[in-house]
Protein backbone atom coordinates (compact mmCIF):
# COMPACT_ATOMS: atom_id res chain seq x y z
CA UNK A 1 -26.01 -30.87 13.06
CA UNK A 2 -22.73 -32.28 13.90
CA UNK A 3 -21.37 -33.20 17.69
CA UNK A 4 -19.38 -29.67 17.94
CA UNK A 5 -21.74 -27.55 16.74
CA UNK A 6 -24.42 -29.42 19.18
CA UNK A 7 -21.98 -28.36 22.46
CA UNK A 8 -21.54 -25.21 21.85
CA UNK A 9 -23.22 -22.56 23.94
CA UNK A 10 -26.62 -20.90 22.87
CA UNK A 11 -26.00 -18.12 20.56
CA UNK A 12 -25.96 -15.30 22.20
CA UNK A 13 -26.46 -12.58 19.37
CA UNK A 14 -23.52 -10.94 19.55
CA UNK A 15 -21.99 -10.55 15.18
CA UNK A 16 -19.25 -12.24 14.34
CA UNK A 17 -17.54 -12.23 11.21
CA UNK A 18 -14.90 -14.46 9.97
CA UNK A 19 -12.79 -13.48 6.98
CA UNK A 20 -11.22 -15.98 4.78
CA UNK A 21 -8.26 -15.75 2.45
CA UNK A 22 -6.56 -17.91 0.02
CA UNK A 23 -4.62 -20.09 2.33
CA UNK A 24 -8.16 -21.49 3.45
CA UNK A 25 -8.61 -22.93 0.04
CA UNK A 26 -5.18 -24.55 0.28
CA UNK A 27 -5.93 -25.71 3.87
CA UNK A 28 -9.49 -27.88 2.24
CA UNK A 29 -7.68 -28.59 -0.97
CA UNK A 30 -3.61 -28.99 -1.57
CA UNK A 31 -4.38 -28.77 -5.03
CA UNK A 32 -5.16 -24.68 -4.70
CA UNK A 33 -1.57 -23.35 -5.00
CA UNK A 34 -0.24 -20.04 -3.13
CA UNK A 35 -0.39 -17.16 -5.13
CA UNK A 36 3.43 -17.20 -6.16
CA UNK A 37 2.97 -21.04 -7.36
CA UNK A 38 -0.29 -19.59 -9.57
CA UNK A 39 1.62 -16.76 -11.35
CA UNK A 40 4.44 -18.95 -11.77
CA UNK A 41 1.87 -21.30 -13.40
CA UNK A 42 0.20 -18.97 -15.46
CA UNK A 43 3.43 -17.92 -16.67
CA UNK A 44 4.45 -21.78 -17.39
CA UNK A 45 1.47 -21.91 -19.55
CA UNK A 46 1.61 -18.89 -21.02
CA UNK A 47 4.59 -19.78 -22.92
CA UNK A 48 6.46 -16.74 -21.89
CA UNK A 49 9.61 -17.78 -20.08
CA UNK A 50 11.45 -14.44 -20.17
CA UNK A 51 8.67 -12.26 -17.90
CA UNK A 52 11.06 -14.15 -15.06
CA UNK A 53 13.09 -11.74 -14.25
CA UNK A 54 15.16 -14.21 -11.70
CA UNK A 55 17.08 -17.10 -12.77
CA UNK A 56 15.22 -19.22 -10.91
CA UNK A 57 12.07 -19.36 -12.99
CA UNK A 58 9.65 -18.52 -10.59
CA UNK A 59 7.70 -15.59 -8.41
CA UNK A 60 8.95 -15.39 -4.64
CA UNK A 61 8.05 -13.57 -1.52
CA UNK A 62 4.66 -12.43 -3.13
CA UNK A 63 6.43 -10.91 -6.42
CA UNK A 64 3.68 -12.41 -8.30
CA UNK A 65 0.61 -10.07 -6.64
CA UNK A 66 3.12 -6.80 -7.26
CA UNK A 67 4.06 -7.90 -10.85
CA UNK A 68 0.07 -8.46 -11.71
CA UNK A 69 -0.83 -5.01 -10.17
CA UNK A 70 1.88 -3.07 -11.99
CA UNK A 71 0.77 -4.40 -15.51
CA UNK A 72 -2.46 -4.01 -15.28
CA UNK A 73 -2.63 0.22 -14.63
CA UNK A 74 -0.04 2.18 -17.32
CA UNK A 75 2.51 3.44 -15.73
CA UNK A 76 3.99 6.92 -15.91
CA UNK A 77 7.08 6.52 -17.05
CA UNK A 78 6.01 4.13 -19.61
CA UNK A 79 5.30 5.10 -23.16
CA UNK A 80 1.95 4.00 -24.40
CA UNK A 81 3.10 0.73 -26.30
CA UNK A 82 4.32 -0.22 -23.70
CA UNK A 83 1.53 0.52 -21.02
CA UNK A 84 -0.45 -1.49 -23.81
CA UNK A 85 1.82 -4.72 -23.97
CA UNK A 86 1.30 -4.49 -20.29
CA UNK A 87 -2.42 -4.31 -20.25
CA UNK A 88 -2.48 -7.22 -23.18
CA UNK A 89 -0.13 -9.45 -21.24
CA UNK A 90 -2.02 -8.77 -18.04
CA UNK A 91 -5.54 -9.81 -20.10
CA UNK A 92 -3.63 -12.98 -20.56
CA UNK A 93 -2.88 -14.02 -17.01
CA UNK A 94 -6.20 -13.02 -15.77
CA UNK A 95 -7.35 -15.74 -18.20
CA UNK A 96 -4.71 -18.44 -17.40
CA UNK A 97 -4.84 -17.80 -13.77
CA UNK A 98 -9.34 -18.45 -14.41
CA UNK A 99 -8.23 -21.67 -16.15
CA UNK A 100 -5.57 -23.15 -13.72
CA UNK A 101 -8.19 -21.97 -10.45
CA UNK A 102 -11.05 -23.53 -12.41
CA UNK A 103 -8.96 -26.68 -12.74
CA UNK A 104 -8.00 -26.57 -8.96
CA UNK A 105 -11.66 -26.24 -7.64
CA UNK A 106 -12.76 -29.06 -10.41
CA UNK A 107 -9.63 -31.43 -8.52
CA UNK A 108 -10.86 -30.52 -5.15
CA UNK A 109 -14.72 -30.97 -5.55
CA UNK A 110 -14.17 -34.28 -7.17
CA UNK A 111 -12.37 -35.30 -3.97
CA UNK A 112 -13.36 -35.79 -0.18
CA UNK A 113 -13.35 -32.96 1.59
CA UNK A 114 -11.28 -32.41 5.39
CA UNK A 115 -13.72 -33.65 7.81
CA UNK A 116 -13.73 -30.93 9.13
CA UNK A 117 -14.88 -29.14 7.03
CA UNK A 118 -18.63 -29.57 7.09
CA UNK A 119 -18.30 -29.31 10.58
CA UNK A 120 -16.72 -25.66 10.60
CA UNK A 121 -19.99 -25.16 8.65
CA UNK A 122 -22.06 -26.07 11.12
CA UNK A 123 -20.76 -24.23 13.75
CA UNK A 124 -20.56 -21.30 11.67
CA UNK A 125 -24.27 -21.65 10.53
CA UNK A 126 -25.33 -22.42 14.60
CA UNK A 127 -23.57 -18.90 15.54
CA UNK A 128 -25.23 -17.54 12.39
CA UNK A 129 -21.47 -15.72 11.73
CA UNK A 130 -21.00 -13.62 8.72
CA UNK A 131 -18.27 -15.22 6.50
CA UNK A 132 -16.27 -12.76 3.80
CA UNK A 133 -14.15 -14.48 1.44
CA UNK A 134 -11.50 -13.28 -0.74
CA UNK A 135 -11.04 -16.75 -2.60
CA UNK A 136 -12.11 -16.60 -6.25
CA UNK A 137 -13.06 -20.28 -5.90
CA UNK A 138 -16.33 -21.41 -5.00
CA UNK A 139 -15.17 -24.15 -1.93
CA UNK A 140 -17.23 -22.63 0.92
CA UNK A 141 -20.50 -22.05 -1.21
CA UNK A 142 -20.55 -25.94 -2.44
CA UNK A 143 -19.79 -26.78 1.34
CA UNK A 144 -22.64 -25.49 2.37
CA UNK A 145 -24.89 -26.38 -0.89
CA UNK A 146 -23.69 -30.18 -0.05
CA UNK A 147 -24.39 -29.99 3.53
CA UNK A 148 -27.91 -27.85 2.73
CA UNK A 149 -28.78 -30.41 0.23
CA UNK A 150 -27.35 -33.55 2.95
CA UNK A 151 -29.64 -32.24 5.80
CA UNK A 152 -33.06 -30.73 3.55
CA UNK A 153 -34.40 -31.99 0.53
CA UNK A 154 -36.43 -29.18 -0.22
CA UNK A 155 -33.01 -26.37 -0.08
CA UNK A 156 -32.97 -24.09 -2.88
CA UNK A 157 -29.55 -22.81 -3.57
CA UNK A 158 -28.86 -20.35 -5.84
CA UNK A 159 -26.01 -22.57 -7.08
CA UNK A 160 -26.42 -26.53 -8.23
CA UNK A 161 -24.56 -28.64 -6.89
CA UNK A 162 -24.96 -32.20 -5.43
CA UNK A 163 -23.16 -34.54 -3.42
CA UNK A 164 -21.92 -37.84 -5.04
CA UNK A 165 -22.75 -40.94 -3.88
CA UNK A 166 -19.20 -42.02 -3.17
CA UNK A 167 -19.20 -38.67 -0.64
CA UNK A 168 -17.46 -36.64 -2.58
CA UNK A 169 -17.58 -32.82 -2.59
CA UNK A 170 -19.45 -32.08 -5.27
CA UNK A 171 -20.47 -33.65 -9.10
């Protein structure tokens, strides 16, 4: 275990729950962008310039999360074509925006993780805390596989991962 988690006080076994969103990705990994910089990416790649409906070429103050959500559900006072381009289009970004996180998580578990990372693992596994994630990458799971498989030759995960040599993240 590492030095924090070794000071802290014995668990008491009271719950505790800690609830992670996307800006924890970004916080182990710059490479994870916000979710305005993803749609804006996914629209980049798509090919599709005109879905901008600004000038500037890009989703602000979380336009991107609205925009998503109103093409993917058909819309009243849209006729069926067009609830069906919507649908379509929004089958489309849900594939870029797999591809460009898939890409992301690939960057960041080829890299060395935040050191402190592993040990806000520990800590979390020494107070035995529930953790909820909202992230549609994988980060926290191959912390923990890495730090399992680090600390216990015998883990059994249901994932596989293993740590590099060199100390990266994951291979």
């Amino acid at each position: 275990m590492l030095r924090v988690a070794e000071s802290l006080p014995p668990y008491s076994g009271a719950k505790e729950v800690l609830v992670l969103g996307a800006g924890f990705s970004k916080a182990i990994s710059s490479v994870f962008p916000s979710t305005d910089e993803l749609g804006t990416r996914a629209v980049e790649r798509s090919g599709r310039p005109h879905i901008f409906k600004n000038a500037d070429r890009e989703f602000k103050n979380g336009n991107f999360e609205s925009w998503l959500s109103r093409i993917a559900e058909p819309q009243p006072h849209l006729s069926e074509k067009e609830n069906s381009a919507n649908y379509a289009l929004f089958v489309e970004m849900k594939e870029l925006i797999v591809e460009i996180l898939s890409e992301c998580e690939w960057t960041a578990c080829t890299s060395a993780p935040p050191d402190w990372l592993f040990e806000l693992l520990a800590i979390l596994h020494f107070r035995r805390a529930s953790v909820v994630t909202f992230n549609y990458d994988n980060l926290v799971e191959i912390g923990v596989a890495k730090r399992l498989r680090s600390t216990d030759n015998n883990c059994r995960h249901p994932r596989r991962y293993a740590a590099g040599s060199d100390g990266n993240f994951c291979v």
